[in-house]
C-alpha atoms as a PDB file:
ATOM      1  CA  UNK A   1     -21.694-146.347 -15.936  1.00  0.00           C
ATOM      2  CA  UNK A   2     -24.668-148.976 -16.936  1.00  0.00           C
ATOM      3  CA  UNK A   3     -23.461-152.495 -17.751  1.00  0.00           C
ATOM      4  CA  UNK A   4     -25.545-152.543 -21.380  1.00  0.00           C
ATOM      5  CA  UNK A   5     -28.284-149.890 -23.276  1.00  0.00           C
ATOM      6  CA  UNK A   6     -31.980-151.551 -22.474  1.00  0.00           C
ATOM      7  CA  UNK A   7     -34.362-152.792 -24.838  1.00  0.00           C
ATOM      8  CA  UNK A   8     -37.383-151.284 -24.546  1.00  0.00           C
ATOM      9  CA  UNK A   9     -40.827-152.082 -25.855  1.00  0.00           C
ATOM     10  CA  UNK A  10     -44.028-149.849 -25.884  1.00  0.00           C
ATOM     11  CA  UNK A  11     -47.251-151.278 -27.010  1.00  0.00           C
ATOM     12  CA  UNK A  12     -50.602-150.263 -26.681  1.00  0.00           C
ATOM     13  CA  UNK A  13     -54.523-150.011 -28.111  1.00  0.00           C
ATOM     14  CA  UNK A  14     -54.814-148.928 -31.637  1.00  0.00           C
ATOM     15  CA  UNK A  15     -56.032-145.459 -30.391  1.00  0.00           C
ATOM     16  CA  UNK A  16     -53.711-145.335 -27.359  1.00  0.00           C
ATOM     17  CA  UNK A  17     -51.340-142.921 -28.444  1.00  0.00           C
ATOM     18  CA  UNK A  18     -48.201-145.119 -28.330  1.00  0.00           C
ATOM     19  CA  UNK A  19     -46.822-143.782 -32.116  1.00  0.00           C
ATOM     20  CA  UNK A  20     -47.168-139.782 -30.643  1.00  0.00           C
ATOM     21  CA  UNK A  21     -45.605-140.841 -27.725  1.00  0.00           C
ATOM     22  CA  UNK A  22     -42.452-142.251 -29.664  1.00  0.00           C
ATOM     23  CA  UNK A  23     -42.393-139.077 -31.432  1.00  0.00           C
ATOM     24  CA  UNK A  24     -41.807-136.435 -28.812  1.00  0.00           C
ATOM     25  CA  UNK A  25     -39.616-138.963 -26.646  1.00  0.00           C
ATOM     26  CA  UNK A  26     -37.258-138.929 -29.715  1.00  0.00           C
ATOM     27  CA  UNK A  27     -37.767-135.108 -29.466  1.00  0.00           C
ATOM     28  CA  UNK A  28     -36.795-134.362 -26.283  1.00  0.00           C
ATOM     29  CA  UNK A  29     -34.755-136.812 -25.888  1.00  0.00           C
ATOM     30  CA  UNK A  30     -32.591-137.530 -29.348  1.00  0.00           C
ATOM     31  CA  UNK A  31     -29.499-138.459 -27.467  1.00  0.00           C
ATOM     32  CA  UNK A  32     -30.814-140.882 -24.720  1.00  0.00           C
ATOM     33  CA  UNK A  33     -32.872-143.066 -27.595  1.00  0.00           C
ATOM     34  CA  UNK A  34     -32.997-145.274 -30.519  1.00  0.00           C
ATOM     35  CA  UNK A  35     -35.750-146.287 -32.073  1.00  0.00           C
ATOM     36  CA  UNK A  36     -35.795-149.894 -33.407  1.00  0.00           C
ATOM     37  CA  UNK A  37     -35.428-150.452 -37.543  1.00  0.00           C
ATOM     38  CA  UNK A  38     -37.492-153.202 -38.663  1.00  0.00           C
ATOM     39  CA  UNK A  39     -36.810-155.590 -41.273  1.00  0.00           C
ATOM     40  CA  UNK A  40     -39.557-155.846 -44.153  1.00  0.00           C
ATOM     41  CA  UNK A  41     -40.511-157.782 -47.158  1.00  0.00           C
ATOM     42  CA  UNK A  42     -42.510-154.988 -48.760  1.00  0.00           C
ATOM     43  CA  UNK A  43     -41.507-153.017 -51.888  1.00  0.00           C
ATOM     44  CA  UNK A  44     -39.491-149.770 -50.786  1.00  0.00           C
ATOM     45  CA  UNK A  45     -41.868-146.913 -51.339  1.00  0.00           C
ATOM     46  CA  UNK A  46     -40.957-143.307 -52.796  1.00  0.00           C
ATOM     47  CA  UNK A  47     -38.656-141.565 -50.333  1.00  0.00           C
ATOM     48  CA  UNK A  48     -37.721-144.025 -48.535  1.00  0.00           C
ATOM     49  CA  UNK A  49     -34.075-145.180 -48.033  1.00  0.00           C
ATOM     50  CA  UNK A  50     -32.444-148.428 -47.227  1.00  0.00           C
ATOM     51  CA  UNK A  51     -31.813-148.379 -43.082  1.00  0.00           C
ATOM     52  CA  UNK A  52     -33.560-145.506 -42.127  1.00  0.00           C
ATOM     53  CA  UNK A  53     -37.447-146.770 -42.796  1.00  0.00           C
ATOM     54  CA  UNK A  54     -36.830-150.265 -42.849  1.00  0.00           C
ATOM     55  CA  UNK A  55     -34.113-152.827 -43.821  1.00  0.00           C
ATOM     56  CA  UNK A  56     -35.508-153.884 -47.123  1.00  0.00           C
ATOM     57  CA  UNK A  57     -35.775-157.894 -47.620  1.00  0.00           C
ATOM     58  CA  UNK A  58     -36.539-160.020 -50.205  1.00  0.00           C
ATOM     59  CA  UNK A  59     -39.103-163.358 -49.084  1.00  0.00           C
ATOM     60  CA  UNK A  60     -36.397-165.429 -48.906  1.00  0.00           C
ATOM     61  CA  UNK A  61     -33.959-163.267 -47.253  1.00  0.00           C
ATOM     62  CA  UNK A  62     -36.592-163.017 -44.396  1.00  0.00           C
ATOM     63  CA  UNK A  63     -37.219-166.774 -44.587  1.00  0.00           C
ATOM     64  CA  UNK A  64     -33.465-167.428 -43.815  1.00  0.00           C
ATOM     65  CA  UNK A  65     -33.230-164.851 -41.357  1.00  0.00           C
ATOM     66  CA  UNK A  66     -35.995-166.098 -39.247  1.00  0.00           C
ATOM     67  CA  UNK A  67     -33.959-169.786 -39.801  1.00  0.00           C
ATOM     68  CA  UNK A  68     -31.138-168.505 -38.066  1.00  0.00           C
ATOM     69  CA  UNK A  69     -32.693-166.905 -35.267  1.00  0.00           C
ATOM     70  CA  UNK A  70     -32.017-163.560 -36.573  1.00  0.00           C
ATOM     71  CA  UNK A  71     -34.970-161.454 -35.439  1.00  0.00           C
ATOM     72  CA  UNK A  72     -35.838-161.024 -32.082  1.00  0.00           C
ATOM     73  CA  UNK A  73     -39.820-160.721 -33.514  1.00  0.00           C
ATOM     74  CA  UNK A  74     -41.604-161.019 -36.634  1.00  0.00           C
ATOM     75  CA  UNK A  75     -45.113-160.850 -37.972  1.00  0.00           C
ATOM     76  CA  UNK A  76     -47.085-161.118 -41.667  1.00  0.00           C
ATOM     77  CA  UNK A  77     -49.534-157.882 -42.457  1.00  0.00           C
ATOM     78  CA  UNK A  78     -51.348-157.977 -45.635  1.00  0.00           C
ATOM     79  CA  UNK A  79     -48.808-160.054 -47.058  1.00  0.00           C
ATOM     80  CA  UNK A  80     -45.705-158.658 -45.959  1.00  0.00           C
ATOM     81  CA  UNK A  81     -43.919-159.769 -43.387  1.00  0.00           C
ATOM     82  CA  UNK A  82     -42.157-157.256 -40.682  1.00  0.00           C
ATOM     83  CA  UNK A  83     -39.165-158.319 -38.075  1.00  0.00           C
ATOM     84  CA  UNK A  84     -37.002-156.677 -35.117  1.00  0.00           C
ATOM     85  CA  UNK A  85     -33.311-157.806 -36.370  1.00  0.00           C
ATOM     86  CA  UNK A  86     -31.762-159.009 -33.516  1.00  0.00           C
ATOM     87  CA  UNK A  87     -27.891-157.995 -34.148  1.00  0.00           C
ATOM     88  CA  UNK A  88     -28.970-154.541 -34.895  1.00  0.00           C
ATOM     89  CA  UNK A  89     -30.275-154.021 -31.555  1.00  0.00           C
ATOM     90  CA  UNK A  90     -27.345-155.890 -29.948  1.00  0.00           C
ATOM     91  CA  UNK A  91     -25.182-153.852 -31.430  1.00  0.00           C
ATOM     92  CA  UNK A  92     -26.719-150.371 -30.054  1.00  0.00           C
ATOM     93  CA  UNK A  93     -27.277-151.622 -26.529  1.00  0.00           C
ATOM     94  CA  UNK A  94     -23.628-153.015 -26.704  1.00  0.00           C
ATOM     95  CA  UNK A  95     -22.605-149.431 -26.976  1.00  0.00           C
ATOM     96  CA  UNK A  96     -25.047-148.487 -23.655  1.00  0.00           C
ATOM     97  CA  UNK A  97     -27.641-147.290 -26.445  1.00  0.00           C
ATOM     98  CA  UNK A  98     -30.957-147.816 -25.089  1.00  0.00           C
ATOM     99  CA  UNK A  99     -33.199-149.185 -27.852  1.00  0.00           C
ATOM    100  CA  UNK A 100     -37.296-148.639 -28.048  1.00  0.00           C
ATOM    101  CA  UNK A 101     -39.415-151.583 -29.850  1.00  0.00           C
ATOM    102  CA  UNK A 102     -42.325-149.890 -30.908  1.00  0.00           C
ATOM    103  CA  UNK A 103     -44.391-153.182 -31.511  1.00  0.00           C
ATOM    104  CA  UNK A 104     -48.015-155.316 -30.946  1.00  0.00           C
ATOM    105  CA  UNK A 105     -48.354-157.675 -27.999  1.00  0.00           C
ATOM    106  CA  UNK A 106     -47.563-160.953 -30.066  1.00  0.00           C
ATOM    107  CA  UNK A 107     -43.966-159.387 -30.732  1.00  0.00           C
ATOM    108  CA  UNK A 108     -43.273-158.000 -27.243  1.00  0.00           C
ATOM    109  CA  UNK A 109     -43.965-161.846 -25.726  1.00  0.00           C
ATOM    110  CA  UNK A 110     -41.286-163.127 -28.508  1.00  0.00           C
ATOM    111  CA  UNK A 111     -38.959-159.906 -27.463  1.00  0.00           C
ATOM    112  CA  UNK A 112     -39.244-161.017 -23.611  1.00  0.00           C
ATOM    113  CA  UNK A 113     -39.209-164.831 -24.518  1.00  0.00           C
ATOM    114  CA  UNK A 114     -35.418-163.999 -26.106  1.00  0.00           C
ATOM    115  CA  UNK A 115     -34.530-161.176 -24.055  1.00  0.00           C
ATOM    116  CA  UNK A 116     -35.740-161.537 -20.860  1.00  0.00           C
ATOM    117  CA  UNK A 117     -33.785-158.526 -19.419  1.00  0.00           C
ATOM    118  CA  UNK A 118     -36.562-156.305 -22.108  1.00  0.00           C
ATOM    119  CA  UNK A 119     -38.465-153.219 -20.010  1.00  0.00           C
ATOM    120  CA  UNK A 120     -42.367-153.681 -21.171  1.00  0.00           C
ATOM    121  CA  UNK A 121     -44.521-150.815 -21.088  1.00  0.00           C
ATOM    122  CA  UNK A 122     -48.024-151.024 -22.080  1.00  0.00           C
ATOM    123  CA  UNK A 123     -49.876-147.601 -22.916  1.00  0.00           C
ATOM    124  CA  UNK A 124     -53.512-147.249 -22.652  1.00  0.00           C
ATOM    125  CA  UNK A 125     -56.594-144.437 -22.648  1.00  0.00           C
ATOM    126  CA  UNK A 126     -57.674-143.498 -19.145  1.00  0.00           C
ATOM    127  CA  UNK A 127     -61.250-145.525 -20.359  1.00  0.00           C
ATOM    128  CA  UNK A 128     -62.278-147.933 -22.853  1.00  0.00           C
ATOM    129  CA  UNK A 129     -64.722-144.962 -23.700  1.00  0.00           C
ATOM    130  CA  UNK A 130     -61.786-142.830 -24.225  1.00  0.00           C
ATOM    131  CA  UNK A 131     -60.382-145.377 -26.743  1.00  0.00           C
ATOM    132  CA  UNK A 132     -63.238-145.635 -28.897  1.00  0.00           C
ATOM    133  CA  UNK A 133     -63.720-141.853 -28.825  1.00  0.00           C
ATOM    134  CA  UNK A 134     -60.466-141.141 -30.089  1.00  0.00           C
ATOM    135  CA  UNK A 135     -60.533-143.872 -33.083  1.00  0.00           C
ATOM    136  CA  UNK A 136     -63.865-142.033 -34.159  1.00  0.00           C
ATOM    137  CA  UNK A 137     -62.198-138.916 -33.461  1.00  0.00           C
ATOM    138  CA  UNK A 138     -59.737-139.659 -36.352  1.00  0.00           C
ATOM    139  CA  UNK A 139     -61.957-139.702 -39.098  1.00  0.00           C
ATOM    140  CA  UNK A 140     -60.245-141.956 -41.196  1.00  0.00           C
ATOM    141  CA  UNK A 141     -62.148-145.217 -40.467  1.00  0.00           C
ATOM    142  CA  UNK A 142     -64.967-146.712 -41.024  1.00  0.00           C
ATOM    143  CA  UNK A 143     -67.481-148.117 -37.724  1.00  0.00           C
ATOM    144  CA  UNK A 144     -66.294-151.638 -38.707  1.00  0.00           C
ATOM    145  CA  UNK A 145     -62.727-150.951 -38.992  1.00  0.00           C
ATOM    146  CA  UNK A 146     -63.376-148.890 -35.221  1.00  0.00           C
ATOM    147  CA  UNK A 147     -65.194-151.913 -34.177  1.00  0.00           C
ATOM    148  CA  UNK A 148     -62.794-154.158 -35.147  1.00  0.00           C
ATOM    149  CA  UNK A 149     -59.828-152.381 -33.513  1.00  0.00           C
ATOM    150  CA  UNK A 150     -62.127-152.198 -30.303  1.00  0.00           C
ATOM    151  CA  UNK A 151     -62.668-155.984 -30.137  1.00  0.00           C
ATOM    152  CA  UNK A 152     -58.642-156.494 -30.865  1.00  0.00           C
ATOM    153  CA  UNK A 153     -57.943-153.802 -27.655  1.00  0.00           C
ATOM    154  CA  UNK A 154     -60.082-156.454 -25.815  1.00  0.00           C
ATOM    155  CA  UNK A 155     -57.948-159.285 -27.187  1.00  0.00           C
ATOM    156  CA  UNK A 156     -54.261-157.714 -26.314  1.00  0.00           C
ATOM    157  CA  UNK A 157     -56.217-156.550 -22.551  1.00  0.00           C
ATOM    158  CA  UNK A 158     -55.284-160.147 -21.608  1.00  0.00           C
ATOM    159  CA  UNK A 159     -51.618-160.152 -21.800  1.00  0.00           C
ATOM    160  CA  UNK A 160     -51.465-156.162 -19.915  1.00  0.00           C
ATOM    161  CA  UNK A 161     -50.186-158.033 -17.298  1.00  0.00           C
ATOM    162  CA  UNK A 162     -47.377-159.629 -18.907  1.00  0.00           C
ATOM    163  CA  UNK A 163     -45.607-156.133 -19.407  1.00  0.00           C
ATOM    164  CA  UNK A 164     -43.584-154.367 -16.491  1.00  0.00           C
ATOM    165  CA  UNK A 165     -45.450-150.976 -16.444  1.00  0.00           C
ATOM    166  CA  UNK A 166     -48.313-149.157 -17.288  1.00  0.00           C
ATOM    167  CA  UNK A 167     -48.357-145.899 -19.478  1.00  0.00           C
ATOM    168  CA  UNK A 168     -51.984-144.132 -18.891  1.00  0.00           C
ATOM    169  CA  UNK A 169     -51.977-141.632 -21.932  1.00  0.00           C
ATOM    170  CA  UNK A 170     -54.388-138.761 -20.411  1.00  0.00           C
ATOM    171  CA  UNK A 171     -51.924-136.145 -20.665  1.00  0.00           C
ATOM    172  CA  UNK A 172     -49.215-136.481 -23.864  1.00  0.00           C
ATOM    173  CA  UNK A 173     -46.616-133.819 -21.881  1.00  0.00           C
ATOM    174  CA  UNK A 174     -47.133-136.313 -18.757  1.00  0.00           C
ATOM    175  CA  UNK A 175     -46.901-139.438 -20.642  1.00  0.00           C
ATOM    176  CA  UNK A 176     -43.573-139.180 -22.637  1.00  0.00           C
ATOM    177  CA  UNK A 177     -42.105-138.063 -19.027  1.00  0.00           C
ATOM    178  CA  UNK A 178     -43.313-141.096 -17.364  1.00  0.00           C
ATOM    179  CA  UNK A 179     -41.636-143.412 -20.031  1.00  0.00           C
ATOM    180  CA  UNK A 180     -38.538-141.545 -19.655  1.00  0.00           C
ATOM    181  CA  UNK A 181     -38.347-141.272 -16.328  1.00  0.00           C
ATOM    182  CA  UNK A 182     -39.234-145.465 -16.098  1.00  0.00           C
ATOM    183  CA  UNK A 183     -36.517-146.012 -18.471  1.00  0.00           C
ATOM    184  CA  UNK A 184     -34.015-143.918 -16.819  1.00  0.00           C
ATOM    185  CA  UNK A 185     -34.983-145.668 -13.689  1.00  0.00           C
ATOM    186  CA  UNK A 186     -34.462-148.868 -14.661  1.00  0.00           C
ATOM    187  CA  UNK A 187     -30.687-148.313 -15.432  1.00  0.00           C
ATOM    188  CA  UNK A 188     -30.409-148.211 -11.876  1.00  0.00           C
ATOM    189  CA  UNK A 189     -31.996-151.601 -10.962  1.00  0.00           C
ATOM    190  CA  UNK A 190     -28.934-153.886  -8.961  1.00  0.00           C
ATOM    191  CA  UNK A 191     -29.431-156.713 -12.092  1.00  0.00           C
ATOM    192  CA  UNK A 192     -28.770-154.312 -14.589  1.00  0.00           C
ATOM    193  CA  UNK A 193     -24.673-153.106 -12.870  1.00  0.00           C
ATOM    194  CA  UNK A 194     -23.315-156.570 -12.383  1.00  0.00           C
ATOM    195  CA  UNK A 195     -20.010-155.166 -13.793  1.00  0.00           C
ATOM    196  CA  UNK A 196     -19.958-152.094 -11.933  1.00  0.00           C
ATOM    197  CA  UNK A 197     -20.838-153.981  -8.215  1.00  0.00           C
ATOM    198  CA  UNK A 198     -18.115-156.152  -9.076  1.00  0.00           C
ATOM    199  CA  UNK A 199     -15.506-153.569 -10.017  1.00  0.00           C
ATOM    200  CA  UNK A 200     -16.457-151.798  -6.718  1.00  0.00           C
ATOM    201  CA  UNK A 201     -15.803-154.997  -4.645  1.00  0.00           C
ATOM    202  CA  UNK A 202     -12.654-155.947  -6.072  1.00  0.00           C
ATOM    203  CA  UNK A 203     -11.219-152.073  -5.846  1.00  0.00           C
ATOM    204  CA  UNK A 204     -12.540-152.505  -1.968  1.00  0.00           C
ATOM    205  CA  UNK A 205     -10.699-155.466  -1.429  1.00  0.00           C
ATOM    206  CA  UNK A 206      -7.092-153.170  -0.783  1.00  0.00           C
ATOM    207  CA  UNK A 207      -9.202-152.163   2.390  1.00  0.00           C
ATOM    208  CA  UNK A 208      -9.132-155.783   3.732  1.00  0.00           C
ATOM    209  CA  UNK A 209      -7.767-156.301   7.376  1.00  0.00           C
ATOM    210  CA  UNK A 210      -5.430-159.114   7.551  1.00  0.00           C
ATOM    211  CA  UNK A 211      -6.279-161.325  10.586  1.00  0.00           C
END
């Protein structure tokens, strides 16, 4: 038995293939996963229900939870501001629940910064062609929106090598099994079973010889 659950981030280009990913990981995997639930400032749309989207904040609520150290992450998008509520993820990970952050760069550096024990996994294209085909291949944007996603992929390229692995999205079957199979991995790592390397020694110790 694991010590704690893991928190987990995934990242990646816009383009990269990080939000399909986190779809059929959840799918094949619904028991082994949780997937993070941020808190937001913005207006609760249609269909949309308290703690299952989002934890819905007013300004000020976020203000003071950001005061108190609160949120593991946080950022502002067109005016509304988005955060990773810390005791929600403690609690799940408390309980051996692995929990999956997925998140930008800026937010997985705050993640590590306050949970150092966080698994980082970066996903990427096979190319930088790749990339730029697939945000065409969308049709939904417009060549300076592409362009400007392209020349943000270049900015979050610097901080790849802060994250622990790398997910190269060529195949989508192969992909989600290489994140599970990292994550199920890690549980393993000596750090992570303190507890249970302890219990072991001190249930060894009725083997002592007395000199």
């Amino acid at each position: 038995m694991h010590d704690k659950g893991l928190v987990v981030v995934l990242s990646g280009f816009s383009g990269a293939g990080k939000g399909t990913i986190m779809k059929h990981l959840l799918e094949a995997h619904p028991q082994d996963y949780n997937l993070s639930i941020s808190a937001t400032t913005r207006d609760m749309r249609a269909g949309e229900k308290e703690g299952r989207e989002y934890f819905f904040k007013t300004k000020e609520e976020f203000e003071e939870m950001i005061k108190k150290g609160e949120l593991l992450e946080y950022a502002t998008f067109n005016g509304n501001s988005y955060g990773t509520p810390r005791a929600y993820v403690e609690q799940l990970i408390d309980r051996r629940k692995d929990v999956i952050l997925e998140i930008d760069t800026h937010g997985a550096l705050q993640v590590k910064k306050m949970y150092p024990d966080a698994l980082l996994l970066f996903t990427m294209p096979p190319s930088a062609e790749e990339l730029k085909n697939r945000l065409v291949g969308r049709g939904t944007e417009t060549d300076d929106v592409i362009a400007q996603r392209l020349a943000i992929s270049n900015t979050e390229a610097e901080i790849m090598d802060s994250y622990d692995y790398l997910i190269i999205n060529d195949s989508l079957e192969k992909a989600v099994d290489q994140v599970h199979n990292i994550i199920q991995a890690e549980h393993f790592r000596v750090c992570r079973n303190t507890l249970t390397i302890n219990e072991m020694k001190e249930q060894l110790k009725v083997f002592e010889r007395s000199n």
